[in-house]
Structures are given as structure tokens and as C-alpha cells.
N, C-alpha and C. Protein backbone atom coordinates (compact mmCIF):
# COMPACT_ATOMS: atom_id res chain seq x y z
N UNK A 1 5.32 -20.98 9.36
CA UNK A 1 3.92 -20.88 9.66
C UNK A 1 3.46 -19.43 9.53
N UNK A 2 2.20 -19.08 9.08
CA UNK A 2 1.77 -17.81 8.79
C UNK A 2 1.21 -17.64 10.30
N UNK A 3 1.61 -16.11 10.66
CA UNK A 3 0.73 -15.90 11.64
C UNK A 3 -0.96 -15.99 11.37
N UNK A 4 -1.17 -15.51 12.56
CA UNK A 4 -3.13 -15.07 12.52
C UNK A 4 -3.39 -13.59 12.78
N UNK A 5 -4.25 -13.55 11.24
CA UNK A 5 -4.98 -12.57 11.06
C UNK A 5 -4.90 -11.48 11.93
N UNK A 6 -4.67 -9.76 12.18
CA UNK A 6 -4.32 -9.12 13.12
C UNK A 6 -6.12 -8.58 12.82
N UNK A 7 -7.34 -8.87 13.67
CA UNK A 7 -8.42 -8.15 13.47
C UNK A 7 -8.56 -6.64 14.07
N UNK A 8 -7.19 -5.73 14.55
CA UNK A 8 -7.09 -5.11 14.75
C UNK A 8 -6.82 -3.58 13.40
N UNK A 9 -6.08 -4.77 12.71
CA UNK A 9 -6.00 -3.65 10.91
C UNK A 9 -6.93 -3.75 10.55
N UNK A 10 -7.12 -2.64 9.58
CA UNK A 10 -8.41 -2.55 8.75
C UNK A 10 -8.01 -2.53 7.44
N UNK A 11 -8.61 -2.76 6.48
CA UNK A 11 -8.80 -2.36 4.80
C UNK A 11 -8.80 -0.79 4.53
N UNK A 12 -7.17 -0.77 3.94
CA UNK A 12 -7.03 0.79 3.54
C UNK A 12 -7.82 1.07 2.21
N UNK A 13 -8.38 2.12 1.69
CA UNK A 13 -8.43 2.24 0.61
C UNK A 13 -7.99 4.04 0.12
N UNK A 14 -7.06 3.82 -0.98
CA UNK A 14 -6.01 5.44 -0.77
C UNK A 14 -7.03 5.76 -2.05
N UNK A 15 -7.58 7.15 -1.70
CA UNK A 15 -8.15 7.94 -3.37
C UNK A 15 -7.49 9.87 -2.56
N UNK A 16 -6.97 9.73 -3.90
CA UNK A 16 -6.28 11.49 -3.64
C UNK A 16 -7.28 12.14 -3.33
N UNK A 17 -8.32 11.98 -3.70
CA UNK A 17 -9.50 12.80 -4.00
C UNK A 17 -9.97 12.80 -2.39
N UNK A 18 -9.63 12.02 -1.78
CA UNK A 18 -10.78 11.93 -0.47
C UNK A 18 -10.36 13.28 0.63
N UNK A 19 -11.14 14.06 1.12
CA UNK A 19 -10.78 15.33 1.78
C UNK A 19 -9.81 15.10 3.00
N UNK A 20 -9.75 13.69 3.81
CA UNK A 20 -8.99 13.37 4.37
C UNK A 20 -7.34 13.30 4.03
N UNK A 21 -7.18 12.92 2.95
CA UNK A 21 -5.86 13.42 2.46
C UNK A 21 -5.02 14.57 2.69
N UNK A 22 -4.31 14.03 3.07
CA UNK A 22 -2.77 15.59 4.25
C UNK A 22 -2.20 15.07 2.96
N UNK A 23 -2.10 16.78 1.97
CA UNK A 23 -1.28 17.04 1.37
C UNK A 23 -0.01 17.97 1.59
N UNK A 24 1.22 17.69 1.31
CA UNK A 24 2.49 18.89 1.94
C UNK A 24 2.91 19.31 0.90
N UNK A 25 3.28 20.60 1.21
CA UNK A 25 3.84 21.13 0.21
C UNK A 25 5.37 21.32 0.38
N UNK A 26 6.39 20.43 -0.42
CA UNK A 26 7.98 20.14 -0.41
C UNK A 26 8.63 20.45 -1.41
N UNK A 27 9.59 21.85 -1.12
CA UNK A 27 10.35 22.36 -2.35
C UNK A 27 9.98 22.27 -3.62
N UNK A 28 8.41 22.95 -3.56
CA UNK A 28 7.96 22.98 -4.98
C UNK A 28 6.88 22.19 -5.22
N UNK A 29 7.32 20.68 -4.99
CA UNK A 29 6.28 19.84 -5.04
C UNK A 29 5.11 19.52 -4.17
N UNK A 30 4.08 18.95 -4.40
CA UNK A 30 2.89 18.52 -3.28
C UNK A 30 3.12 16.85 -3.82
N UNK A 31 2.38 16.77 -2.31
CA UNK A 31 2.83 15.29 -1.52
C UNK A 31 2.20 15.07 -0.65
N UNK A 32 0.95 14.35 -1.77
CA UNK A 32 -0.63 13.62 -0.74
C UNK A 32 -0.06 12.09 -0.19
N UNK A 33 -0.47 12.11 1.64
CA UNK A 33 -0.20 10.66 1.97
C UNK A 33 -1.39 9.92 1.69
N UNK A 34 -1.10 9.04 0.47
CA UNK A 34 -2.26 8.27 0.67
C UNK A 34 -2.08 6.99 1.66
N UNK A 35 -1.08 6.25 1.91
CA UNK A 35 -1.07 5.06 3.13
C UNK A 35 0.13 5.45 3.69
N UNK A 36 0.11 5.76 5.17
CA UNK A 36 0.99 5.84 5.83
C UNK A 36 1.72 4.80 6.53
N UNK A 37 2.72 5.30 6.91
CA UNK A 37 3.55 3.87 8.00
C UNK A 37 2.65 3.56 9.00
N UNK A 38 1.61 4.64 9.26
CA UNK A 38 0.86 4.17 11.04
C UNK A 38 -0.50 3.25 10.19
N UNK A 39 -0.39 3.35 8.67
CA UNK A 39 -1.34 2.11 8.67
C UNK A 39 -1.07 0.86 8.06
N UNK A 40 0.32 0.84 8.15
CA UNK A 40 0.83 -0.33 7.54
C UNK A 40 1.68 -0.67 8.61
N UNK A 41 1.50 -0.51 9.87
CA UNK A 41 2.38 -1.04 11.06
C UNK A 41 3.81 -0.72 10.41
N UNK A 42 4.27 0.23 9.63
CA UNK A 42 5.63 0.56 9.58
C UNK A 42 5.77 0.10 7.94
N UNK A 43 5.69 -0.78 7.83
CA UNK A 43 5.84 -1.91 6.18
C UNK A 43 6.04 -1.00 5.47
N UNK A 44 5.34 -0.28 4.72
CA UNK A 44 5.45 1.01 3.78
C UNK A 44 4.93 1.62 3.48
N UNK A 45 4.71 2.95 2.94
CA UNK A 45 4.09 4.15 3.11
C UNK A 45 3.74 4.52 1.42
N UNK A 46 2.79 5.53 0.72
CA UNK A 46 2.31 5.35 -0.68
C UNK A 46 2.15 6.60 -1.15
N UNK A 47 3.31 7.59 -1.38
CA UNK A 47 3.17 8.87 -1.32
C UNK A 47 2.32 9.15 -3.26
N UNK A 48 1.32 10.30 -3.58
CA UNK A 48 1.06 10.63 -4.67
C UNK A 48 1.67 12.05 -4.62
N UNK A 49 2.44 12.07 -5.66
CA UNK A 49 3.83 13.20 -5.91
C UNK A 49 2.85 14.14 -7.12
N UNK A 50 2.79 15.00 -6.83
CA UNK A 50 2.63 16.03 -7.82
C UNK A 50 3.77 16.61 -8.02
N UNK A 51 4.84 17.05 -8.98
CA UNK A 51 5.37 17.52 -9.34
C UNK A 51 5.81 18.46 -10.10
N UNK A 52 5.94 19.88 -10.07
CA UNK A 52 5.62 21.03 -11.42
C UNK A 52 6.95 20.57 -12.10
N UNK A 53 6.77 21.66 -13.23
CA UNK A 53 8.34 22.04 -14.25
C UNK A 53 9.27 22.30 -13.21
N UNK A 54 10.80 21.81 -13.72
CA UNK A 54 11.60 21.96 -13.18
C UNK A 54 11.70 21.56 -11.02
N UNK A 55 10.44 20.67 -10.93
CA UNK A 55 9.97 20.29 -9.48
C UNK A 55 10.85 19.21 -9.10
N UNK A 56 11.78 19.27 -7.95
CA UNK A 56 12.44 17.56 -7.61
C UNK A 56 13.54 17.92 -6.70
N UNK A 57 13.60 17.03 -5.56
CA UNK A 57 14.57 16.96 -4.69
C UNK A 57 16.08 17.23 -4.78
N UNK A 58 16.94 17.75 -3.83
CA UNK A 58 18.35 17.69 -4.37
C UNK A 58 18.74 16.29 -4.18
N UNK A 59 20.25 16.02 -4.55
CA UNK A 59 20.82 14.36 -4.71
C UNK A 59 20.91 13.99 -2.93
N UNK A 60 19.75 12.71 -2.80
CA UNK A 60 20.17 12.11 -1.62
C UNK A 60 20.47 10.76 -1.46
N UNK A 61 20.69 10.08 -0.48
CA UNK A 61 19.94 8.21 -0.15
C UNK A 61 19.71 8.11 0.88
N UNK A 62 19.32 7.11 1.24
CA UNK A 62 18.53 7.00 2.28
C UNK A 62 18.82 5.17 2.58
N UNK A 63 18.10 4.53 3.64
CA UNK A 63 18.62 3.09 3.97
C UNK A 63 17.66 2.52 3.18
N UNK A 64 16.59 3.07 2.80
CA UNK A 64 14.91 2.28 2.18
C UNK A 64 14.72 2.36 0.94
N UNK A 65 13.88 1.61 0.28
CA UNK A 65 13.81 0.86 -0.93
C UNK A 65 12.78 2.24 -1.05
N UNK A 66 12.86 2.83 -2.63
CA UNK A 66 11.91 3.50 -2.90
C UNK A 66 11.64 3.39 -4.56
N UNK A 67 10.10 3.36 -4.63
CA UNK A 67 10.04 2.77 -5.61
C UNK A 67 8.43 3.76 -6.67
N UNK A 68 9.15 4.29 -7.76
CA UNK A 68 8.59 5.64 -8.59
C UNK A 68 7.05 4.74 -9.44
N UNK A 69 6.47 5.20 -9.62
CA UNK A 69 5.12 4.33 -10.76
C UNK A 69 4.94 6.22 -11.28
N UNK A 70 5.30 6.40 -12.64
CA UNK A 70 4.74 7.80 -13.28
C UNK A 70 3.30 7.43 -13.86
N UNK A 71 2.89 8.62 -13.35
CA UNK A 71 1.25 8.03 -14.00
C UNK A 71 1.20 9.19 -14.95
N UNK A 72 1.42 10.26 -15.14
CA UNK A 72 1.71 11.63 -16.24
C UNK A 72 2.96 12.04 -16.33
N UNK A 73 2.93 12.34 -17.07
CA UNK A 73 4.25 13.85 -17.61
C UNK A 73 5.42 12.59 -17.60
N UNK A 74 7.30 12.85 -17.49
CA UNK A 74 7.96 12.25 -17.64
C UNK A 74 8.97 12.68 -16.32
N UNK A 75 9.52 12.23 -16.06
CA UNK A 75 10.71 12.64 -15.03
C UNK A 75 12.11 12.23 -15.30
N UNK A 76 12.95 12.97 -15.06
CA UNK A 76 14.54 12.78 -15.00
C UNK A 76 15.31 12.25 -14.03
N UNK A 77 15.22 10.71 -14.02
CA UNK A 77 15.91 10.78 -12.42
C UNK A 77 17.97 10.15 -12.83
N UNK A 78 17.85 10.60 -11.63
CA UNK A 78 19.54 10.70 -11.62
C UNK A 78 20.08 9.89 -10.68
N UNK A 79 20.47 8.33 -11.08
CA UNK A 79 20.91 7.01 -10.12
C UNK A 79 22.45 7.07 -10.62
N UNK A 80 23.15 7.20 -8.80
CA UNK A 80 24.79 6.82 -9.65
C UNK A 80 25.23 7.93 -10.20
N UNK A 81 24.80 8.84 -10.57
CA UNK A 81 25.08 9.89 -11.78
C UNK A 81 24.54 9.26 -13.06
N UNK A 82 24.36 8.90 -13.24
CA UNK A 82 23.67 8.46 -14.46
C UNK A 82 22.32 8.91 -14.54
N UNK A 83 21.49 9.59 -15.40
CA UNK A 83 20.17 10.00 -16.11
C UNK A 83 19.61 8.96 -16.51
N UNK A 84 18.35 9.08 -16.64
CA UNK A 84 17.56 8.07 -17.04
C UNK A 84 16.14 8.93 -17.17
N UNK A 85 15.26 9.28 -18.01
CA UNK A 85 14.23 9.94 -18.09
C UNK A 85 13.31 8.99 -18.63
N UNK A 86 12.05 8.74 -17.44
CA UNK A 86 11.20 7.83 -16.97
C UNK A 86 9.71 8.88 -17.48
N UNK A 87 8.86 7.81 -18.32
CA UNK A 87 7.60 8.65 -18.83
C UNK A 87 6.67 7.57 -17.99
N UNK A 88 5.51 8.09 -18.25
CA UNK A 88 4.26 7.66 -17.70
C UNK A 88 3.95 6.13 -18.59
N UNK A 89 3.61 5.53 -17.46
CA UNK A 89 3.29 3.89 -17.47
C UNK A 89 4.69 3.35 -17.30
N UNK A 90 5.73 3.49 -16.84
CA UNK A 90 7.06 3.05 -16.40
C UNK A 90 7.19 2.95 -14.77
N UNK A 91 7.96 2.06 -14.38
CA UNK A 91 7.79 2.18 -12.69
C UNK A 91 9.35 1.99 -12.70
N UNK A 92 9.41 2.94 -11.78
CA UNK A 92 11.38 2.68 -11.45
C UNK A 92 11.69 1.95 -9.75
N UNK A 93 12.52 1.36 -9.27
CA UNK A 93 13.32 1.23 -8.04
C UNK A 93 14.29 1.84 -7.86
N UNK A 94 14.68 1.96 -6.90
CA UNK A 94 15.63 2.96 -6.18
C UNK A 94 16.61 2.05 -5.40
N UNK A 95 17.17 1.45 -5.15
CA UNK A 95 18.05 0.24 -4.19
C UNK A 95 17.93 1.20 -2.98
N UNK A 96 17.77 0.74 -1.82
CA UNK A 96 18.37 1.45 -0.81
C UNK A 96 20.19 1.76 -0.92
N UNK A 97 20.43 2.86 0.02
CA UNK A 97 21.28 3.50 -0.19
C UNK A 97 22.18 4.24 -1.11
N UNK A 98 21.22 4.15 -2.32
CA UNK A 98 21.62 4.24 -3.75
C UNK A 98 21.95 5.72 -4.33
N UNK A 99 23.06 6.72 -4.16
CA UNK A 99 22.91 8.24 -4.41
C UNK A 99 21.74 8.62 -5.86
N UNK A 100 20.59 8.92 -5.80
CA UNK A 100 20.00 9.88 -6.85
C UNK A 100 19.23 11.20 -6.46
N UNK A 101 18.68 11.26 -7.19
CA UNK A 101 17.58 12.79 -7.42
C UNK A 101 16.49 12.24 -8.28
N UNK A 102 15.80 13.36 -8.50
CA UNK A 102 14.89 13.34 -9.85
C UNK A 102 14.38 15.16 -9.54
N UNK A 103 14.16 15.28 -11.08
CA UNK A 103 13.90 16.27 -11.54
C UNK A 103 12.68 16.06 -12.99
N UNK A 104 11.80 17.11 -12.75
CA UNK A 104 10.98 17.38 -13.55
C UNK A 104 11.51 18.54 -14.65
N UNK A 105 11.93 17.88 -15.77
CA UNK A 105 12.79 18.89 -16.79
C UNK A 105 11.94 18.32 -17.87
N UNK A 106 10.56 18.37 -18.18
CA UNK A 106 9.77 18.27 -19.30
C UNK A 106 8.62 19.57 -19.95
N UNK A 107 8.83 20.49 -19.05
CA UNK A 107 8.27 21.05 -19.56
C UNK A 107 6.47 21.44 -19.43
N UNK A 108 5.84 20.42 -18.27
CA UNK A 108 4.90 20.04 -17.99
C UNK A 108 5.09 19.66 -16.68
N UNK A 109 3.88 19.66 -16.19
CA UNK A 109 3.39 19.10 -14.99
C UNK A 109 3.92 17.59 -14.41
N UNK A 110 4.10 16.25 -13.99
CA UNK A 110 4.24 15.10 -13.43
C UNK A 110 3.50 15.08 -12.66
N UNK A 111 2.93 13.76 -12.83
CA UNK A 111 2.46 13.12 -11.29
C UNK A 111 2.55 11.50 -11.47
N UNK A 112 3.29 11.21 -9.86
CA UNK A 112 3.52 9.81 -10.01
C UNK A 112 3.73 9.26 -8.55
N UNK A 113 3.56 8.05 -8.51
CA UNK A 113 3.54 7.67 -6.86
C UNK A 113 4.66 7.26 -6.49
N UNK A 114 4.73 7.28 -5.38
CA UNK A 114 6.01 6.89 -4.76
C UNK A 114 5.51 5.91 -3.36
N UNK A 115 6.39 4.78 -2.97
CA UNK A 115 6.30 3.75 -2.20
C UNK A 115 7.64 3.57 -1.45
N UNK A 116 7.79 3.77 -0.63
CA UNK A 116 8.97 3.52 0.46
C UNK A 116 8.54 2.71 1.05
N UNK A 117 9.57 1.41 1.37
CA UNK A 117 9.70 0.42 1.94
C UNK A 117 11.30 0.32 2.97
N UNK A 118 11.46 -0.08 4.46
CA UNK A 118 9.80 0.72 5.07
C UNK A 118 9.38 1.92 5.03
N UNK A 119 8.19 2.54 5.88
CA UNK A 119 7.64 3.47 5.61
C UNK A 119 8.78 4.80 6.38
N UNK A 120 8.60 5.59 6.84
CA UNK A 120 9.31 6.78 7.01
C UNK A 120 9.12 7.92 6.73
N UNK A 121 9.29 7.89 5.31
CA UNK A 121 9.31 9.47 4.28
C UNK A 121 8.19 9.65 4.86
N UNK A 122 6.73 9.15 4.68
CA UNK A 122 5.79 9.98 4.95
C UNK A 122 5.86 10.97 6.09
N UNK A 123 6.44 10.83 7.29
CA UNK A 123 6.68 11.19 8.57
C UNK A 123 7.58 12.78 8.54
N UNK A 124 8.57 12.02 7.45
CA UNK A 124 9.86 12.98 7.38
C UNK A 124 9.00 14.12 6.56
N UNK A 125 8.50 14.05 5.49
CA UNK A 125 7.58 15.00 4.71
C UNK A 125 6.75 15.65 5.61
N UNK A 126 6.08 15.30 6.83
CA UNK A 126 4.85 15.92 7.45
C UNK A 126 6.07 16.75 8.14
N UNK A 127 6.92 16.64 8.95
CA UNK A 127 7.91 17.52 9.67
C UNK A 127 8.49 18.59 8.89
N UNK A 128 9.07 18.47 7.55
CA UNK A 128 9.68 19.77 7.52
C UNK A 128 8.98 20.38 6.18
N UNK A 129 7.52 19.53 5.61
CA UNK A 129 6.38 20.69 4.76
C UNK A 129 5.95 21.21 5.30
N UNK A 130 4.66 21.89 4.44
CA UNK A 130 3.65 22.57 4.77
C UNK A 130 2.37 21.92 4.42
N UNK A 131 1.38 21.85 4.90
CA UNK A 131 0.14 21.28 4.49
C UNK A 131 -0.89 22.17 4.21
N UNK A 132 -1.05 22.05 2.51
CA UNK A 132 -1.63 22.47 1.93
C UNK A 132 -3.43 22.18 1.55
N UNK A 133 -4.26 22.47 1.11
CA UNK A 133 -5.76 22.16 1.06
C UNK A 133 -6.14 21.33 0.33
N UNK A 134 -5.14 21.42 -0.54
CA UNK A 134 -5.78 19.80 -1.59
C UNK A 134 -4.34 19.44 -3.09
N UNK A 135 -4.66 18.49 -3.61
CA UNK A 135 -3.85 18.55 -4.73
C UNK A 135 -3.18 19.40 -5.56
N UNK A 136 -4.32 20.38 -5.75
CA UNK A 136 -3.47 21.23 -6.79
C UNK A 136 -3.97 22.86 -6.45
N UNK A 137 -3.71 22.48 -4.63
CA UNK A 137 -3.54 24.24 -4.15
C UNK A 137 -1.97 24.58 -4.27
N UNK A 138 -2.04 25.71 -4.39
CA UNK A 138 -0.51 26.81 -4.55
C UNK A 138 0.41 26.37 -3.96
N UNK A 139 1.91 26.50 -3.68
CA UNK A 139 2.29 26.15 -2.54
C UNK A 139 2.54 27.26 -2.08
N UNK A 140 2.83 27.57 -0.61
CA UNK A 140 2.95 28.78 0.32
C UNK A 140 4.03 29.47 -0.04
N UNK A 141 3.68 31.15 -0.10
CA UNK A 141 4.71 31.86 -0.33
C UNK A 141 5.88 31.78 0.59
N UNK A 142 7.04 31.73 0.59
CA UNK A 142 7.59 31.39 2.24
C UNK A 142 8.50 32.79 1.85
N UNK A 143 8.86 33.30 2.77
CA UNK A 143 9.85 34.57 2.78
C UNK A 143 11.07 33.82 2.88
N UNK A 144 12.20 34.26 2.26
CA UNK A 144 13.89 33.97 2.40
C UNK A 144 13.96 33.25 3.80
N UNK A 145 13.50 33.90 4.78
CA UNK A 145 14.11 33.14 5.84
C UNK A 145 13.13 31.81 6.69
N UNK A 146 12.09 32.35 5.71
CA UNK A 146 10.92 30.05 6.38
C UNK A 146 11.49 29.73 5.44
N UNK A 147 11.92 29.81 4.16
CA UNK A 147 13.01 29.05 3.19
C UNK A 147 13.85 28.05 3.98
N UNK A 148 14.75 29.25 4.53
CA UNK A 148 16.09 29.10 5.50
C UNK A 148 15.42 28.17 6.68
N UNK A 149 14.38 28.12 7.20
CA UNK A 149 14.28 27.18 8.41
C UNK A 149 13.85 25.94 7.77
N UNK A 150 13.11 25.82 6.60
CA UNK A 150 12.64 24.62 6.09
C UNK A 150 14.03 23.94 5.84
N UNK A 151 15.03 24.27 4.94
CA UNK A 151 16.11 23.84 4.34
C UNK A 151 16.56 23.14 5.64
N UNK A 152 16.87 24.23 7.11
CA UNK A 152 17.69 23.92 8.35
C UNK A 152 17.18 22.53 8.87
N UNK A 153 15.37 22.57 8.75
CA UNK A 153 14.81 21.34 9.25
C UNK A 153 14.86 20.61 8.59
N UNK A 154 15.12 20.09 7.51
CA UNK A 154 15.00 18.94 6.50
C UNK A 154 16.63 18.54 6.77
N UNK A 155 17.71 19.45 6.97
CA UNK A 155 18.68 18.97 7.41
C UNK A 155 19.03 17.86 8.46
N UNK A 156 18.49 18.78 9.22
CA UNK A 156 18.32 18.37 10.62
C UNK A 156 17.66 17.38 11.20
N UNK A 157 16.86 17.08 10.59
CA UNK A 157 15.90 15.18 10.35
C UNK A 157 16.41 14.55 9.63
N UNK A 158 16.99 15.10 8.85
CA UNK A 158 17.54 13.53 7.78
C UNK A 158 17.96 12.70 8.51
N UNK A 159 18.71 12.71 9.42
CA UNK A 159 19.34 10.92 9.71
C UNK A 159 18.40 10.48 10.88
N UNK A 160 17.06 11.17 11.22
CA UNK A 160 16.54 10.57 11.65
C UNK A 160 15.40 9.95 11.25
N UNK A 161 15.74 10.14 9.81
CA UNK A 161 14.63 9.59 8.98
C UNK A 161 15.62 8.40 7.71
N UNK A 162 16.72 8.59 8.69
CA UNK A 162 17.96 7.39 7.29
C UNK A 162 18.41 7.98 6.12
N UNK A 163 18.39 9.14 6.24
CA UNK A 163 18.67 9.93 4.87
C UNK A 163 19.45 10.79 4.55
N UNK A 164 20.45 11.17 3.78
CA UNK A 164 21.62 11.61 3.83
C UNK A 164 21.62 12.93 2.30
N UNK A 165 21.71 14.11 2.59
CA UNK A 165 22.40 15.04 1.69
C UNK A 165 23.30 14.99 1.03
N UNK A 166 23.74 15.05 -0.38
CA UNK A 166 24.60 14.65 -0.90
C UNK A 166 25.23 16.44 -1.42
């Protein structure tokens, strides 16, 4: 049986563009939340990834399904050890617990969304970025050692966000 209707949710509607958008700025990349876990009661979260040259996470996994849609440029992602370089209009999955990365090695800019199921990352991203003014502001100069505390905090949350350093 389907439950009933929760008239307590509302109708999200995600546009990067809207000034409400908390963009972070993460090792390079920016990372607008457009739907968070607090509006999907947890279900999943709808990150828009800007990504520069040479822009992309080191090798992790995590327990949650994450799942790439490139809307520009191309990306390199790395499942298993194995490469696979994903262009725009392609959508990839991620299995939970699955060791990869991705890297922006084109030469150009990327941008592409990302969907975690459940939600999380968004949470884990607001804790150890920076929040920046909009899409395609700078990211913050950080001196050697907010480097060193960002790196320490992203450590240091991972498993409380299911996510593991490789």
C-alpha cells in the first residue's frame, strides 16, 4: 500500500542560477547544492560540480550510490582502477562501495551533476569547504596550513559521512 501524501514537503525546484544556492569551494572544484538531504527527507541529494583542468577528488568509496550526468567538457573517472573518460550527454553510476576518483584531464573546464543516494555528501561538502558567492567565483586563496586543516577535516569526517580514503 502507498502511503499518504506528506503535505508537509514541498515542490523543489533546483536552478544554479538562483542566489539561494550555497556554493563550496572543494579542492579546486565548486559545488552548488541544488537539493539537499534536508529536502528530500534524507533520499538524495543533487550536487552541480563545476570542475576546472586537472579538478577532481583523490581515490575514495563510500557506502552510497553516486551517480555522474556530464553536461560539458569530459571527465576521467577511475572505477576499480580502470579509466573510463566520460564526455557530455553520458551519465555514469558509481556502485556503492566501489574504489574510484575522477579527474578533469581535458584540458577545459567540466560541469556535471552529481546525485548521491542517500543523501550525505551534500552535508560532508558544507563541513570541510568553503562557501563561495556564486558559480564561477575564484576559489579562496588558502595558505599551506588552511590547506593542512581542510585536508585534516575531510579526514576526519569521512566515516562519518561513510567514506573512506584510499
Amino acid at each position: 500500500m502507498i502511503p499518504d501524501d506528506d503535505p508537509t514537503r514541498s515542490l523543489t525546484v533546483a536552478n544554479p542560477d538562483d542566489p539561494d544556492t550555497t556554493y563550496i569551494s572543494l579542492v579546486g572544484n565548486t559545488y552548488g547544492m541544488l537539493i539537499t538531504g534536508e529536502q528530500t527527507n534524507g533520499a538524495y541529494c543533487l550536487i552541480d560540480m563545476r570542475v576546472p583542468d586537472g579538478g577532481g577528488p583523490p581515490p575514495h568509496r563510500h557506502d552510497f550510490e553516486e551517480m555522474f550526468t556530464i553536461l560539458e567538457g569530459e571527465i576521467e573517472f577511475t572505477f576499480r582502477g580502470e579509466k573510463h573518460v566520460v564526455r557530455a550527454g553520458s551519465t555514469i553510476n558509481i556502485p556503492a562501495n566501489a574504489p574510484h576518483n575522477f579527474r578533469n584531464t581535458s584540458g577545459a573546464p567540466a560541469h556535471m551533476l552529481c546525485m548521491c543516494t542517500p543523501a550525505g555528501q551534500d552535508e560532508y561538502f558544507a563541513r570541510i569547504g568553503d562557501v563561495v558567492a556564486g558559480k564561477d567565483a575564484p576559489p579562496p586563496q588558502l595558505s599551506p596550513d588552511e590547506l593542512a586543516e581542510r585536508r585534516r577535516r575531510g579526514a576526519e569526517l569521512a566515516s562519518t559521512y561513510r567514506s573512506e580514503f584510499l
